[in-house]
C-alpha atoms as a PDB file:
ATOM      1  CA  UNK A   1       0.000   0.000   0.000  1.00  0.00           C
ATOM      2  CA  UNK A   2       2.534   2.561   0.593  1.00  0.00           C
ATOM      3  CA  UNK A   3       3.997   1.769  -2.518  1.00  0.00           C
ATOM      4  CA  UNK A   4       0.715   2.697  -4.132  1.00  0.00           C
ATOM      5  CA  UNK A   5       0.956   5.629  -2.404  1.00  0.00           C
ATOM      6  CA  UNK A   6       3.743   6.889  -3.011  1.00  0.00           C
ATOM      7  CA  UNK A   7       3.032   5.971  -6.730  1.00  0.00           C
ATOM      8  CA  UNK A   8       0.057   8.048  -6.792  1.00  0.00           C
ATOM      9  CA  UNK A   9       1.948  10.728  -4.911  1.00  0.00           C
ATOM     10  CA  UNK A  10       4.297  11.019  -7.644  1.00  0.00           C
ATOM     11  CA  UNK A  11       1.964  11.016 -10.921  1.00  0.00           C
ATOM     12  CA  UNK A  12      -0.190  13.315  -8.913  1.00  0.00           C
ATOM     13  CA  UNK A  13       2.877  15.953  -8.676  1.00  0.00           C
ATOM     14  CA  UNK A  14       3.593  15.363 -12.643  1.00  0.00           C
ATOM     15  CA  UNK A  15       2.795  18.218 -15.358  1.00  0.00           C
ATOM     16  CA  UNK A  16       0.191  17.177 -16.684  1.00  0.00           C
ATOM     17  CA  UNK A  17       1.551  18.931 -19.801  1.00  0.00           C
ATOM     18  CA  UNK A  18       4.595  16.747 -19.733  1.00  0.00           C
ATOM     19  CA  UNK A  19       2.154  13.739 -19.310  1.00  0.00           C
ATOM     20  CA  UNK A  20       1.100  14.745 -22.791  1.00  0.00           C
ATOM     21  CA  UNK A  21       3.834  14.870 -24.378  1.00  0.00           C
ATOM     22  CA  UNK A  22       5.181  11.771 -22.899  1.00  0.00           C
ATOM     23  CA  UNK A  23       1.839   9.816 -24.459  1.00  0.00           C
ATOM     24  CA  UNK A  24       2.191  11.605 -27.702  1.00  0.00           C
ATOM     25  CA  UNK A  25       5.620  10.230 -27.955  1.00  0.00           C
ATOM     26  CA  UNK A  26       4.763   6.847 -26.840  1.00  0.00           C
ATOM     27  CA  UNK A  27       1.806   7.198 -30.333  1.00  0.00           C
ATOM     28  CA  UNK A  28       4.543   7.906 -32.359  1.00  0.00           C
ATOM     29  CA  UNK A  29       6.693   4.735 -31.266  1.00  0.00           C
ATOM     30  CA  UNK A  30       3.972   2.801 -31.381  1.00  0.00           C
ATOM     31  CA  UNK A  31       2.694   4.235 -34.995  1.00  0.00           C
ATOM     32  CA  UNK A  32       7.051   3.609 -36.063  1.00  0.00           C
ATOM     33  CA  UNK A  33       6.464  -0.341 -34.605  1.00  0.00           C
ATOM     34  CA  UNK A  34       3.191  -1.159 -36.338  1.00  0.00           C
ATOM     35  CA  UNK A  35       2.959   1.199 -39.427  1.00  0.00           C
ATOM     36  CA  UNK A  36       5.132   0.677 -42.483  1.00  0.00           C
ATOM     37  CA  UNK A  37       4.629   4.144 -43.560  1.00  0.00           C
ATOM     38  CA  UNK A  38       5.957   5.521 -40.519  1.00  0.00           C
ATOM     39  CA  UNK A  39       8.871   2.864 -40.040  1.00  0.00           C
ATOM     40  CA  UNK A  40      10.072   3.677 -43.107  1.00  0.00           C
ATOM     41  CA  UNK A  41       9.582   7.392 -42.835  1.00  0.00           C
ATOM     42  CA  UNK A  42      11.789   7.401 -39.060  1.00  0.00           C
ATOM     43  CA  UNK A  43      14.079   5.621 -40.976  1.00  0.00           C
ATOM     44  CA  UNK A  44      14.844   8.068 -43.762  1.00  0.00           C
ATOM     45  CA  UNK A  45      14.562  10.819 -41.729  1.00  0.00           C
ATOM     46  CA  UNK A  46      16.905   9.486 -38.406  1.00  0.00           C
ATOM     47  CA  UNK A  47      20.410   9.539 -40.256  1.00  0.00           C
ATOM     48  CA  UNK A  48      19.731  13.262 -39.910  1.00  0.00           C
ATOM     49  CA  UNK A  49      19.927  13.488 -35.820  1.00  0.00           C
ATOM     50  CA  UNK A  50      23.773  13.466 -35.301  1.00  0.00           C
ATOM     51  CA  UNK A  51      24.075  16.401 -38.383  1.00  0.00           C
ATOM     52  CA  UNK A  52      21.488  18.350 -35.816  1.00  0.00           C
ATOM     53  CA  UNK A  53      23.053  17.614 -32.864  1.00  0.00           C
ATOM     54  CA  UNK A  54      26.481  17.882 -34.402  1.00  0.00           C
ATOM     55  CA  UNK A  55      25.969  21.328 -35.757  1.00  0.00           C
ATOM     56  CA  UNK A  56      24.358  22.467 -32.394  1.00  0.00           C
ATOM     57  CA  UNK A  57      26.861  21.411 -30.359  1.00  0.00           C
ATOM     58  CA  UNK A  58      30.104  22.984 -31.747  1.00  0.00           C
ATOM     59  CA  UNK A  59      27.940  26.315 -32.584  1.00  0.00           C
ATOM     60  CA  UNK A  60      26.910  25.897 -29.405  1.00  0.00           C
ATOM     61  CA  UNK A  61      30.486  25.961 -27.551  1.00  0.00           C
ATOM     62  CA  UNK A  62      31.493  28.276 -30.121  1.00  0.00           C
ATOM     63  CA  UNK A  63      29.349  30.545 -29.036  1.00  0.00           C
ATOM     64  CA  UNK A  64      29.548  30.501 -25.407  1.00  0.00           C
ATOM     65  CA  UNK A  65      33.508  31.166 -26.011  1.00  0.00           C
ATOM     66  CA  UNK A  66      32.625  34.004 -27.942  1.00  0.00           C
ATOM     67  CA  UNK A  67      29.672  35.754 -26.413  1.00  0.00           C
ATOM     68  CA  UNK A  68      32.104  35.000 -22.512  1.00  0.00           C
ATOM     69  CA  UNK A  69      34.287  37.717 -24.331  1.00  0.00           C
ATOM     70  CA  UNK A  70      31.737  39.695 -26.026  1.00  0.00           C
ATOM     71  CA  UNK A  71      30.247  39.518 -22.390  1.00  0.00           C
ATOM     72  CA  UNK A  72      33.553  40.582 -20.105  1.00  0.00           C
ATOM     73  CA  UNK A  73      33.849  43.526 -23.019  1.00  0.00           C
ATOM     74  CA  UNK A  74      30.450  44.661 -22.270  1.00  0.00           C
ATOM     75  CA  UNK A  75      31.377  44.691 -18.547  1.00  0.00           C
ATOM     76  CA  UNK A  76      34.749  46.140 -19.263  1.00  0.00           C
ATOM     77  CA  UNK A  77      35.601  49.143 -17.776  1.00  0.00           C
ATOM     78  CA  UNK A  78      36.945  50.564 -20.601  1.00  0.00           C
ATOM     79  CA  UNK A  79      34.377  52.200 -22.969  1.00  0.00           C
ATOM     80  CA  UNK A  80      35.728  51.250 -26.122  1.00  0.00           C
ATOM     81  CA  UNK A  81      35.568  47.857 -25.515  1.00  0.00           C
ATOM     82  CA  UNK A  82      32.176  48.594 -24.117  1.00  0.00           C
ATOM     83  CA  UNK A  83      30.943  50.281 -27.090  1.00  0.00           C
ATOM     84  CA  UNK A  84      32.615  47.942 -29.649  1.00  0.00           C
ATOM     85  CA  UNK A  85      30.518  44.692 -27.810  1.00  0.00           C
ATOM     86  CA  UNK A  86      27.355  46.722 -27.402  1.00  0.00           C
ATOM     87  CA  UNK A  87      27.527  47.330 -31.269  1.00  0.00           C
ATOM     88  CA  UNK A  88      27.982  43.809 -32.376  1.00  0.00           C
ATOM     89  CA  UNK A  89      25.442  42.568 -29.507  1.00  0.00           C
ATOM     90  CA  UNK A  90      22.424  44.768 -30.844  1.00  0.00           C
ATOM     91  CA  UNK A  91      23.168  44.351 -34.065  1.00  0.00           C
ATOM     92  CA  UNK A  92      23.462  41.161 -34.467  1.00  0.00           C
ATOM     93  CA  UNK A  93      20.362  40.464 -32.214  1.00  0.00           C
ATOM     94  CA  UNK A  94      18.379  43.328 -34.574  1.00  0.00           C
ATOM     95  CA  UNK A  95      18.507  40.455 -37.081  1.00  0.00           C
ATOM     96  CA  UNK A  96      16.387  37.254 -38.026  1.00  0.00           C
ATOM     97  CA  UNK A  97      18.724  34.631 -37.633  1.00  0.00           C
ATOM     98  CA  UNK A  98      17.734  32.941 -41.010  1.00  0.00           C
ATOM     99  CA  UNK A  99      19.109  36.736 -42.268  1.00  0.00           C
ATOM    100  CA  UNK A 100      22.575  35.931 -40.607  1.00  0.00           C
ATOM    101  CA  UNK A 101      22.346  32.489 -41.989  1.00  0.00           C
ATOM    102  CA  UNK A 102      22.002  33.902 -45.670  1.00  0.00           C
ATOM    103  CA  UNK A 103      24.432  37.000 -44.528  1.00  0.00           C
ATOM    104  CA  UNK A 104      27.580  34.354 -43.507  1.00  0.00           C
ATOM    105  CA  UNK A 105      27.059  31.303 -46.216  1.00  0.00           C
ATOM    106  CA  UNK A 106      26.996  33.886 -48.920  1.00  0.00           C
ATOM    107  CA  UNK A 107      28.395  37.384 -48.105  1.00  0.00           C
ATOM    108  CA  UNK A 108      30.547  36.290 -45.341  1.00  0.00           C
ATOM    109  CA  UNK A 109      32.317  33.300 -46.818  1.00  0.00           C
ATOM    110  CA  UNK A 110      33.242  34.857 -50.100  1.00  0.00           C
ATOM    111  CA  UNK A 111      34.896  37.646 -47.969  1.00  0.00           C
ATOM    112  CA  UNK A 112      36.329  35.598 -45.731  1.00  0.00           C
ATOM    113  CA  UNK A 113      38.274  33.351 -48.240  1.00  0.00           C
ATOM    114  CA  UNK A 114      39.625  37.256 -49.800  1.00  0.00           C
ATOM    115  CA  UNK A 115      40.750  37.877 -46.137  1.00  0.00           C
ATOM    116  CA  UNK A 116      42.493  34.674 -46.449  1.00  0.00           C
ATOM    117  CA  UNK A 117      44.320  35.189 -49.309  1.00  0.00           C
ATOM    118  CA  UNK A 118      45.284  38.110 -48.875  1.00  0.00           C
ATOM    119  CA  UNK A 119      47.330  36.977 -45.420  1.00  0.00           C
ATOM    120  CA  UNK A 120      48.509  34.170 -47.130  1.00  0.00           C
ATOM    121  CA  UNK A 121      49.198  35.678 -50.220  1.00  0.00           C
ATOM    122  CA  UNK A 122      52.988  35.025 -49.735  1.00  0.00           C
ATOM    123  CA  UNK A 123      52.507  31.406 -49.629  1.00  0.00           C
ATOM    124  CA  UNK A 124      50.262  31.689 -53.158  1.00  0.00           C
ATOM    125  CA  UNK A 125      52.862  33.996 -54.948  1.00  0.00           C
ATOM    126  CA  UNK A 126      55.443  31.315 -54.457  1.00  0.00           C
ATOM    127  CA  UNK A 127      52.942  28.504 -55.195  1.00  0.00           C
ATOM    128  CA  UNK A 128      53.368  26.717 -52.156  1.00  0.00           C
ATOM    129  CA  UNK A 129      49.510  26.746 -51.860  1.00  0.00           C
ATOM    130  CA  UNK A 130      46.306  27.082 -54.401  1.00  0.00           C
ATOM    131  CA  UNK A 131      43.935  30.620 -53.709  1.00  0.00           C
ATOM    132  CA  UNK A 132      41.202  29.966 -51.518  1.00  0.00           C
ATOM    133  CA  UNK A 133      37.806  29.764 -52.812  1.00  0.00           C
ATOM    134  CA  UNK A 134      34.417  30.348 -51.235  1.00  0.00           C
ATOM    135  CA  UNK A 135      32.914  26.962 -52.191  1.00  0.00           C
ATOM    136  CA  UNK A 136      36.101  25.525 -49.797  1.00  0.00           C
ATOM    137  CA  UNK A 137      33.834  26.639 -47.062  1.00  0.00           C
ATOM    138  CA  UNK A 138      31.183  23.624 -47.640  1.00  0.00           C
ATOM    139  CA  UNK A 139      27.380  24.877 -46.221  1.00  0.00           C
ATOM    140  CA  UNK A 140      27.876  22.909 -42.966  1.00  0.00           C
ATOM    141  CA  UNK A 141      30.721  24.889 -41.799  1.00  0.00           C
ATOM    142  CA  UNK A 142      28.886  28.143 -43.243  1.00  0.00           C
ATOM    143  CA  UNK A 143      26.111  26.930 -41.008  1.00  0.00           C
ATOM    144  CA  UNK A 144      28.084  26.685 -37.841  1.00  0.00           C
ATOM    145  CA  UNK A 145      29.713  29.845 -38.150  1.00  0.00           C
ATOM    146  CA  UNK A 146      26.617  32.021 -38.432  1.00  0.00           C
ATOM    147  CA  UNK A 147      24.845  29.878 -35.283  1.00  0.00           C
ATOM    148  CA  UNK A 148      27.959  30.761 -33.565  1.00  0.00           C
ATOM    149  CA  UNK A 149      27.704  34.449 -34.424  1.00  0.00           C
ATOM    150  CA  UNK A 150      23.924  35.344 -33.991  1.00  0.00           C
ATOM    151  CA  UNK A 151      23.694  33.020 -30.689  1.00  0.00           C
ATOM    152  CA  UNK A 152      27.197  34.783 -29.254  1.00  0.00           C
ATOM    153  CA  UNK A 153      25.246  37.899 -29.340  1.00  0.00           C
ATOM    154  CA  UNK A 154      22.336  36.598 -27.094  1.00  0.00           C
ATOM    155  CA  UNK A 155      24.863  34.488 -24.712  1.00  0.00           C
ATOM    156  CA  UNK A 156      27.025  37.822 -24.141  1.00  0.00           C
ATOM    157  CA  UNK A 157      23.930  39.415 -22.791  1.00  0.00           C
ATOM    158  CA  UNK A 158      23.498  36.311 -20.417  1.00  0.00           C
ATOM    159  CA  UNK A 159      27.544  36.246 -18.890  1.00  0.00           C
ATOM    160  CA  UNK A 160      26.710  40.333 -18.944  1.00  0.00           C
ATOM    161  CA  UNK A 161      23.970  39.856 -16.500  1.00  0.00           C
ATOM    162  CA  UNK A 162      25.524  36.786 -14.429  1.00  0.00           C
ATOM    163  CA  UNK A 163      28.953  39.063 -14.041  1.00  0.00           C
ATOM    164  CA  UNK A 164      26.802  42.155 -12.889  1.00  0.00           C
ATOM    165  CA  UNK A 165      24.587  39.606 -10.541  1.00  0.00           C
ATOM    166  CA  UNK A 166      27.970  39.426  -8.369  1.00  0.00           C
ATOM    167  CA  UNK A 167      27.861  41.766  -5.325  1.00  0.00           C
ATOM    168  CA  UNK A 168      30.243  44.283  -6.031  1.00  0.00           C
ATOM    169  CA  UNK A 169      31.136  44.251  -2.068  1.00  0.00           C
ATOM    170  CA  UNK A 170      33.351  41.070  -2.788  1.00  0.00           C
ATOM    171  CA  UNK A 171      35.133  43.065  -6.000  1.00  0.00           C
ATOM    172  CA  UNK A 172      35.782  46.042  -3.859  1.00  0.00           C
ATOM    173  CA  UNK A 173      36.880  43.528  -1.027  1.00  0.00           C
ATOM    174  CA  UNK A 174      39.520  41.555  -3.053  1.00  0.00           C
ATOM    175  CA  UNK A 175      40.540  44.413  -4.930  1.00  0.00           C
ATOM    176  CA  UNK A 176      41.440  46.294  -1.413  1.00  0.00           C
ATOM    177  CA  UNK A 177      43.216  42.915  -0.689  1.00  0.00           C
ATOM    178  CA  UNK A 178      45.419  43.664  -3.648  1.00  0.00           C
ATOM    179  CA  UNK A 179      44.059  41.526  -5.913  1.00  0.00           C
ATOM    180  CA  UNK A 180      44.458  42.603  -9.993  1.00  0.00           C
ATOM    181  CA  UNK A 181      41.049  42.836 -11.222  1.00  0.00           C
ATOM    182  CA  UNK A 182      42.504  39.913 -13.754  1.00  0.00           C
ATOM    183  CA  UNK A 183      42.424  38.089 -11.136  1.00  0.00           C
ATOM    184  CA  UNK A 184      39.567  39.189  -9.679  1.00  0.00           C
ATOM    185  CA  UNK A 185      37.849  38.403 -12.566  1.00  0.00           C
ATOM    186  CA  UNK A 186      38.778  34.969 -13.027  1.00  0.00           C
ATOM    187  CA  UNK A 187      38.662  33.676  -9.235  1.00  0.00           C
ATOM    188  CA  UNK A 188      35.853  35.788  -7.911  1.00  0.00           C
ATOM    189  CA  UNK A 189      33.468  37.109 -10.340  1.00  0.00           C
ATOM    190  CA  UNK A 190      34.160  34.066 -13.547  1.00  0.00           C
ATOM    191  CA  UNK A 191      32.875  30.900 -11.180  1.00  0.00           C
ATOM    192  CA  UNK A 192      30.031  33.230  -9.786  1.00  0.00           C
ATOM    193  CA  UNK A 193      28.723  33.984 -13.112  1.00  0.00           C
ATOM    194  CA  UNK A 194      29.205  30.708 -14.945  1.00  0.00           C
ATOM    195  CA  UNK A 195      27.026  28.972 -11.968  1.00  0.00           C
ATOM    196  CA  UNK A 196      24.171  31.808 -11.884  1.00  0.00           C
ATOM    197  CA  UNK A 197      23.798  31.782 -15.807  1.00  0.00           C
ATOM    198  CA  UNK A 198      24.266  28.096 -16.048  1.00  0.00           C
ATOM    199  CA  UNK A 199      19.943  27.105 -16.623  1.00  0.00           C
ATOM    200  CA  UNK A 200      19.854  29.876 -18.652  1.00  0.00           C
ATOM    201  CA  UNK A 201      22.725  28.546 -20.717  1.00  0.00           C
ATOM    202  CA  UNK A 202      20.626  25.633 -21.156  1.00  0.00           C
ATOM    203  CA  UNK A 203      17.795  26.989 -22.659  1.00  0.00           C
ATOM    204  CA  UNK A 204      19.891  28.593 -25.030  1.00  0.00           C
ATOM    205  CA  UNK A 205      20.919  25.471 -26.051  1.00  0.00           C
ATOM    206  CA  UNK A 206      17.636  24.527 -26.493  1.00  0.00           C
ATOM    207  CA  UNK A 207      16.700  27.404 -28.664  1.00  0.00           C
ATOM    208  CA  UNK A 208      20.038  26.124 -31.253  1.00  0.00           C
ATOM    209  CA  UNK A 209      18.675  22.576 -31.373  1.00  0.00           C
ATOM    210  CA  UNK A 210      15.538  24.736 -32.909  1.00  0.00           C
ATOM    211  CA  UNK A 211      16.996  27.278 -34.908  1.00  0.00           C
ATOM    212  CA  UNK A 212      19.534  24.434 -36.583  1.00  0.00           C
ATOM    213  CA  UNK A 213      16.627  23.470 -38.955  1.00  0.00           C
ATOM    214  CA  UNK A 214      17.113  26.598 -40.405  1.00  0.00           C
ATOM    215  CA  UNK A 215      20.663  25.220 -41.945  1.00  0.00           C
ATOM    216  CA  UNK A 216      17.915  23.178 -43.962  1.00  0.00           C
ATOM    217  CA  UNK A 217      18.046  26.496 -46.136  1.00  0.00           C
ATOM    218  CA  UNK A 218      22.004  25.744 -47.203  1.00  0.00           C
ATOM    219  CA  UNK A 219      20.684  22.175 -47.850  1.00  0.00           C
ATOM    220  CA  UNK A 220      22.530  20.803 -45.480  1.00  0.00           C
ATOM    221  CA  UNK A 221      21.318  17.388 -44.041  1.00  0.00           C
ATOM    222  CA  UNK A 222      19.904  17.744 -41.279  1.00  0.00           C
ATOM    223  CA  UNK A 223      16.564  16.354 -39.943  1.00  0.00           C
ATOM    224  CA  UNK A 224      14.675  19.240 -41.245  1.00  0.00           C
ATOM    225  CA  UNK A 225      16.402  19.190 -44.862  1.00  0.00           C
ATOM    226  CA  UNK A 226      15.782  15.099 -45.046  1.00  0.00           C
ATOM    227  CA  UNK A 227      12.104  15.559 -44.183  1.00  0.00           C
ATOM    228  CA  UNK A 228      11.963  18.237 -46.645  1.00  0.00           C
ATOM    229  CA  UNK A 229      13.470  15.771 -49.278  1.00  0.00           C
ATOM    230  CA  UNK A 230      11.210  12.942 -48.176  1.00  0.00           C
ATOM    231  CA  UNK A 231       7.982  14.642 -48.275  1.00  0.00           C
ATOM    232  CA  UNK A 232       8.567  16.463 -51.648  1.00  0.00           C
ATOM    233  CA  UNK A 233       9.837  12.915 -53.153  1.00  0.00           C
ATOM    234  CA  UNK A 234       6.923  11.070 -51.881  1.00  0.00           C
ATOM    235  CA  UNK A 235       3.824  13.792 -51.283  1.00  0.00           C
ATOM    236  CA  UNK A 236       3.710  12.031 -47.675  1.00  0.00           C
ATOM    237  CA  UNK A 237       3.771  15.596 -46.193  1.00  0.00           C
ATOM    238  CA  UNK A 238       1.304  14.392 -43.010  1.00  0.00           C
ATOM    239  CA  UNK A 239       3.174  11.286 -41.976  1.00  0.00           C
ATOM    240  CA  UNK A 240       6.499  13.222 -42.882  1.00  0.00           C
ATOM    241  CA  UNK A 241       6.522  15.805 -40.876  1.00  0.00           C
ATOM    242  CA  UNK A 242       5.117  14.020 -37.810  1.00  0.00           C
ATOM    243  CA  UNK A 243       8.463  12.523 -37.812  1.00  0.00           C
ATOM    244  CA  UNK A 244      10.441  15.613 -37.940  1.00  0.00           C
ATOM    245  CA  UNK A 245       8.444  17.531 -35.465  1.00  0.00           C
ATOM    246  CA  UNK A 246       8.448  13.619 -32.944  1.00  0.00           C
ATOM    247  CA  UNK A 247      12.565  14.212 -33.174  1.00  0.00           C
ATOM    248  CA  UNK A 248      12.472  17.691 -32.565  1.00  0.00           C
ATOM    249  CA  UNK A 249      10.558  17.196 -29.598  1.00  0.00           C
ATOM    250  CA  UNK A 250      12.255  14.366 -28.097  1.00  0.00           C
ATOM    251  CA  UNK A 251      15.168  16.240 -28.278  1.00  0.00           C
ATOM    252  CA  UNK A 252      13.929  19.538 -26.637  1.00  0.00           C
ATOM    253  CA  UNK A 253      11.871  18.252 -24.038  1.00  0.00           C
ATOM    254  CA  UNK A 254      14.385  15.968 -22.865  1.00  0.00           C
ATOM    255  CA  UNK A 255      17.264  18.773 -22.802  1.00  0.00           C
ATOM    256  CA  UNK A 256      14.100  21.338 -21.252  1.00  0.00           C
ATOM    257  CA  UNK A 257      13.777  18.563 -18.615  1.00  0.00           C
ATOM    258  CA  UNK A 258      17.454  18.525 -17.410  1.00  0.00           C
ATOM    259  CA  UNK A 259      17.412  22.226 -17.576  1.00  0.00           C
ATOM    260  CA  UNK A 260      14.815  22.278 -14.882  1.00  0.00           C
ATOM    261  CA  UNK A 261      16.610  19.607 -12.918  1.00  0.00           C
ATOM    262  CA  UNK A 262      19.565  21.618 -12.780  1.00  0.00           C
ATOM    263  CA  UNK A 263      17.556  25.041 -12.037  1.00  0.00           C
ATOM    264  CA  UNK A 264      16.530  22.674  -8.965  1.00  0.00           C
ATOM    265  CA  UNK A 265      19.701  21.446  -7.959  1.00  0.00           C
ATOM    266  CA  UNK A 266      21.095  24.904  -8.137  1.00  0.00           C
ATOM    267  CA  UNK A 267      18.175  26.506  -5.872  1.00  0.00           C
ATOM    268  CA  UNK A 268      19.058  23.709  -3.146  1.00  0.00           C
ATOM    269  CA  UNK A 269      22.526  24.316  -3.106  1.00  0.00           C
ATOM    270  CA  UNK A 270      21.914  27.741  -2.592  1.00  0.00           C
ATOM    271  CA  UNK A 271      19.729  27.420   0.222  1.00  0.00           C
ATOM    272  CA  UNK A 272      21.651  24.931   1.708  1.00  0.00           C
END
């Protein structure tokens, strides 16, 4: 009995939203088992889950190095720097990111293979190498690059707000200690940050998973482009995208759910 209990206890404290979700995925399974359609379908579509998650990721980390610097700029002390972070932060963020995507894999990558050239152009005058072109930049990479530049823009605003969250008591402490304010930086203000922006990291991470379909546009083959392909090939638009939007889910709910957990964990160790 108290196992029943405690049972009941616990489904009684779920979401029921999250209950919902859970049984919608548990149709789709079910619909991949026993329908052909759909087996095939999760099939032809599923090759493109590690291109998602693979562009995500290293936009992802490329981004969080970036906007951490974009972010200590924007705190700097030093308006220049302050200015010169501001201006690429509301820029960048003034734009769709499907507009950055188009901006970088065909504005940016031409220039960027000049820029090249023109360093290296030593090297090419005594034919030790060939000139760079823009299609040596294939769409993937094109891809990554502008998810790293539109999402460093939004992450700078997050380490801006977790540095300025630290109580400027223990700054003025260490620095009448005779601390450097490098160093204040990275032992006293840096761990504080990280650990208050940390959830919020998370759901930016989240929000890449999402916007990676856009890389669809470039053709690269992600889940997105493959259902894209699928559907057009076989007018099985219905069944088709089902798939793409059961994948998308399972792989945003599931990150959304550890989010949370950690936005737990980090309210109990603070009250602890």
């Amino acid at each position: 009995m108290p196992l029943f209990k405690s049972l009941g206890t616990r489904l009684g404290m779920t979401p029921w939203w999250l209950v919902a979700i859970l049984a919608l995925g548990v149709v789709g399974l079910v619909a991949a088992a026993t329908n052909g359609d759909y087996s095939v379908i999760f099939g032809a579509i599923a090759s493109g889950i590690p291109v998602t998650l693979g562009v995500a990721m290293v936009a992802f980390v490329a981004a969080i190095v970036l906007g951490l610097v974009l972010g200590l700029l924007k705190s700097s002390q030093v308006r220049i720097a302050r200015e010169l972070a501001t201006f690429y932060i509301e820029l960048v963020r003034g734009l769709p990111m499907l507009v950055v995507l188009y901006y970088i894999a065909f504005v940016g990558a031409p220039a960027l293979a000049g820029v090249l050239n023109w360093l290296l152009s030593p090297l090419i005058a005594l034919h030790w190498m060939e000139p760079l072109l823009a299609r040596d930049f294939d769409f993937a990479t094109r891809a990554i690059l502008a998810l790293t530049l539109g999402y460093a823009a939004f992450i700078a605003e997050i380490f801006r707000a977790g540095i300025e969250s630290v109580d400027k008591g223990q700054i003025e402490a260490a620095l009448a200690l005779g601390l450097s304010r490098g160093q204040v930086t990275r032992r006293i203000v840096l761990p504080q940050a990280i650990r208050n922006v940390l959830p919020a990291l998370g759901n930016e991470f989240v929000a890449v998973i999402k916007d990676s379909s856009l890389v669809s546009a470039l053709g690269v083959q992600d889940i997105t482009q493959l259902g894209k392909v699928y559907s057009a090939s076989t007018f099985r638009f219905f069944e088709t995208y089902n798939v793409v939007a059961f994948f998308y889910l399972c792989l945003t709910v599931s990150l959304s759910m550890l989010v949370r957990r950690l936005e737990r964990r980090l309210k109990e160790g603070q009250s602890r």
